[in-house]
C-alpha atoms as a PDB file:
ATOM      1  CA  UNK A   1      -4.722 -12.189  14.781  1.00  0.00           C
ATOM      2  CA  UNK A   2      -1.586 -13.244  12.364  1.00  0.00           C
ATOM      3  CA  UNK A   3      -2.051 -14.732   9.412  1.00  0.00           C
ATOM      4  CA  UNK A   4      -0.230 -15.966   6.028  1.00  0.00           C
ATOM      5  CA  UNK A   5      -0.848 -14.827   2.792  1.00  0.00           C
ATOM      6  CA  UNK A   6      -0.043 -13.928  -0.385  1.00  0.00           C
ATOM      7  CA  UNK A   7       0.668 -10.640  -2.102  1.00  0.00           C
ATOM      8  CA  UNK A   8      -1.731 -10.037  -4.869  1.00  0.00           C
ATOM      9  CA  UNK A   9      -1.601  -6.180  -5.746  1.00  0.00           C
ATOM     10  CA  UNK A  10       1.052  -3.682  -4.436  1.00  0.00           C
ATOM     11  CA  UNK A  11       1.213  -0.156  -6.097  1.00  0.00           C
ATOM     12  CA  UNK A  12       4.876   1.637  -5.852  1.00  0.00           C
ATOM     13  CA  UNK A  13       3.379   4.961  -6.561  1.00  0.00           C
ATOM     14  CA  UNK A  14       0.174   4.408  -4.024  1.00  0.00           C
ATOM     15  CA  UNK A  15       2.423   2.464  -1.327  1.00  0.00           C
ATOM     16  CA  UNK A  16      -0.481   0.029  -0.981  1.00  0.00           C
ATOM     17  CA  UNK A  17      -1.464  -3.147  -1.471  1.00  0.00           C
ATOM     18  CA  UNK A  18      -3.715  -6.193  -0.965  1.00  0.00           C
ATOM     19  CA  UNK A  19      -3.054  -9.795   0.639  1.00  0.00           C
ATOM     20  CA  UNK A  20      -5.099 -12.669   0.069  1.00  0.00           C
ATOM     21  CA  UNK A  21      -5.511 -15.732   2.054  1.00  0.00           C
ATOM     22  CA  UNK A  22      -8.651 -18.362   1.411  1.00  0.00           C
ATOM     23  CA  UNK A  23     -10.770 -15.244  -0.667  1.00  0.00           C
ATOM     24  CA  UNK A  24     -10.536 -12.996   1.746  1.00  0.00           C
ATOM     25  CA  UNK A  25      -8.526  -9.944   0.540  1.00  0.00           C
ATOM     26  CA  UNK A  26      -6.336  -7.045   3.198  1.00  0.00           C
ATOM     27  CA  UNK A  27      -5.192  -4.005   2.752  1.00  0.00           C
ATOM     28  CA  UNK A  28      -1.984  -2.895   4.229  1.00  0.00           C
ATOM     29  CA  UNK A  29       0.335   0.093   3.716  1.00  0.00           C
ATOM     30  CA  UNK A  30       4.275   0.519   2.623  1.00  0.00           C
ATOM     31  CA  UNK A  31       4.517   1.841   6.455  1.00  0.00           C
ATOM     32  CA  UNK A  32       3.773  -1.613   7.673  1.00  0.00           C
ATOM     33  CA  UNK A  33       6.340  -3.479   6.234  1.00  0.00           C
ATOM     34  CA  UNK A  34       8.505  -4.768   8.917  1.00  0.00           C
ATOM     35  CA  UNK A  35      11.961  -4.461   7.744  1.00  0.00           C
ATOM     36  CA  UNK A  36      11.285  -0.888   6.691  1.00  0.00           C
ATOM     37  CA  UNK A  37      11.313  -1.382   2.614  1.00  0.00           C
ATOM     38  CA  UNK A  38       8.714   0.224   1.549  1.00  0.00           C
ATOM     39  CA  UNK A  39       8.037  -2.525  -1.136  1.00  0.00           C
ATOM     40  CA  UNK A  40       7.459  -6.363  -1.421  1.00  0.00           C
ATOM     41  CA  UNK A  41       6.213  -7.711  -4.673  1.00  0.00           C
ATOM     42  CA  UNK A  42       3.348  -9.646  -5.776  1.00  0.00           C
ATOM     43  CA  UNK A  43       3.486 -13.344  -4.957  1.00  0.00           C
ATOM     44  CA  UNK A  44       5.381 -12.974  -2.295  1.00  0.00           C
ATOM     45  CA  UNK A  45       4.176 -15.099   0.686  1.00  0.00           C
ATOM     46  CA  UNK A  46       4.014 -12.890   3.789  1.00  0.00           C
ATOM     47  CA  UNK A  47       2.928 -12.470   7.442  1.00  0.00           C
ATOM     48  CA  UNK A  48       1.301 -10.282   9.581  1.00  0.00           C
ATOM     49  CA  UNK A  49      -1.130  -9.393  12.146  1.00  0.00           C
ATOM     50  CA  UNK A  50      -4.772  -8.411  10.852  1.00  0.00           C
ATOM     51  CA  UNK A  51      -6.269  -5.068  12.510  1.00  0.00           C
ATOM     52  CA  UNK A  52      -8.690  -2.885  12.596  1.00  0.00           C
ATOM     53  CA  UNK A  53      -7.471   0.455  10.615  1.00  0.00           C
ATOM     54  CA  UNK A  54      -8.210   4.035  11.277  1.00  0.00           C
ATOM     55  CA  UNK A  55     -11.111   3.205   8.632  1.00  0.00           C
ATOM     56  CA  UNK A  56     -12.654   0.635  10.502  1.00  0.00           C
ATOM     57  CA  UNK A  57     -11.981  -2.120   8.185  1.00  0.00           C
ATOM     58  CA  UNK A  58      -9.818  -5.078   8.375  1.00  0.00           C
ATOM     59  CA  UNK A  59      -6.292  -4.085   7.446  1.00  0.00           C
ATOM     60  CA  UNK A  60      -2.725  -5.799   8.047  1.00  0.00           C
ATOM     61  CA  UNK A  61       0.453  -4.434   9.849  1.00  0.00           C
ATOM     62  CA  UNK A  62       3.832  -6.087  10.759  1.00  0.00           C
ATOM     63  CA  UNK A  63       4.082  -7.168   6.776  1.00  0.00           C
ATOM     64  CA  UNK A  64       7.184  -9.993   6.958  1.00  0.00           C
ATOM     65  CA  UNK A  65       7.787 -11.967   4.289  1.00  0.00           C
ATOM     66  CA  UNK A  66       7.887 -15.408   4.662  1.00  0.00           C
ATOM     67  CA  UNK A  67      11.476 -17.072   4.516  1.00  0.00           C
END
């Protein structure tokens, strides 16, 4: 499923982060972002497709941001 949201946490050192859309929160990974950055920074408005992760929770992959 995609969905839109907004970059609330991301950790340079971690290459993690959290998006939020309507209180519900994501995780997603530096690996994930699409254009192969390794960073996007907090407020950003991005996209991306919500997925199961190898921990069995909801994570996101594809990370765009939003232009």
């Amino acid at each position: 499923m995609r969905i839109e949201g907004v970059v609330v946490e991301f950790d340079d050192h971690r290459g993690d982060g959290w998006i939020e859309q309507d209180g519900h929160r994501w995780y997603f990974h530096c690996v994930d972002i699409a254009d192969g950055s390794r960073h996007v920074d907090n407020g950003y408005v991005v996209t991306g497709i919500r997925v199961v992760g190898h921990r069995g929770d909801d994570e996101v992959i594809d990370v765009r941001p939003r232009r």
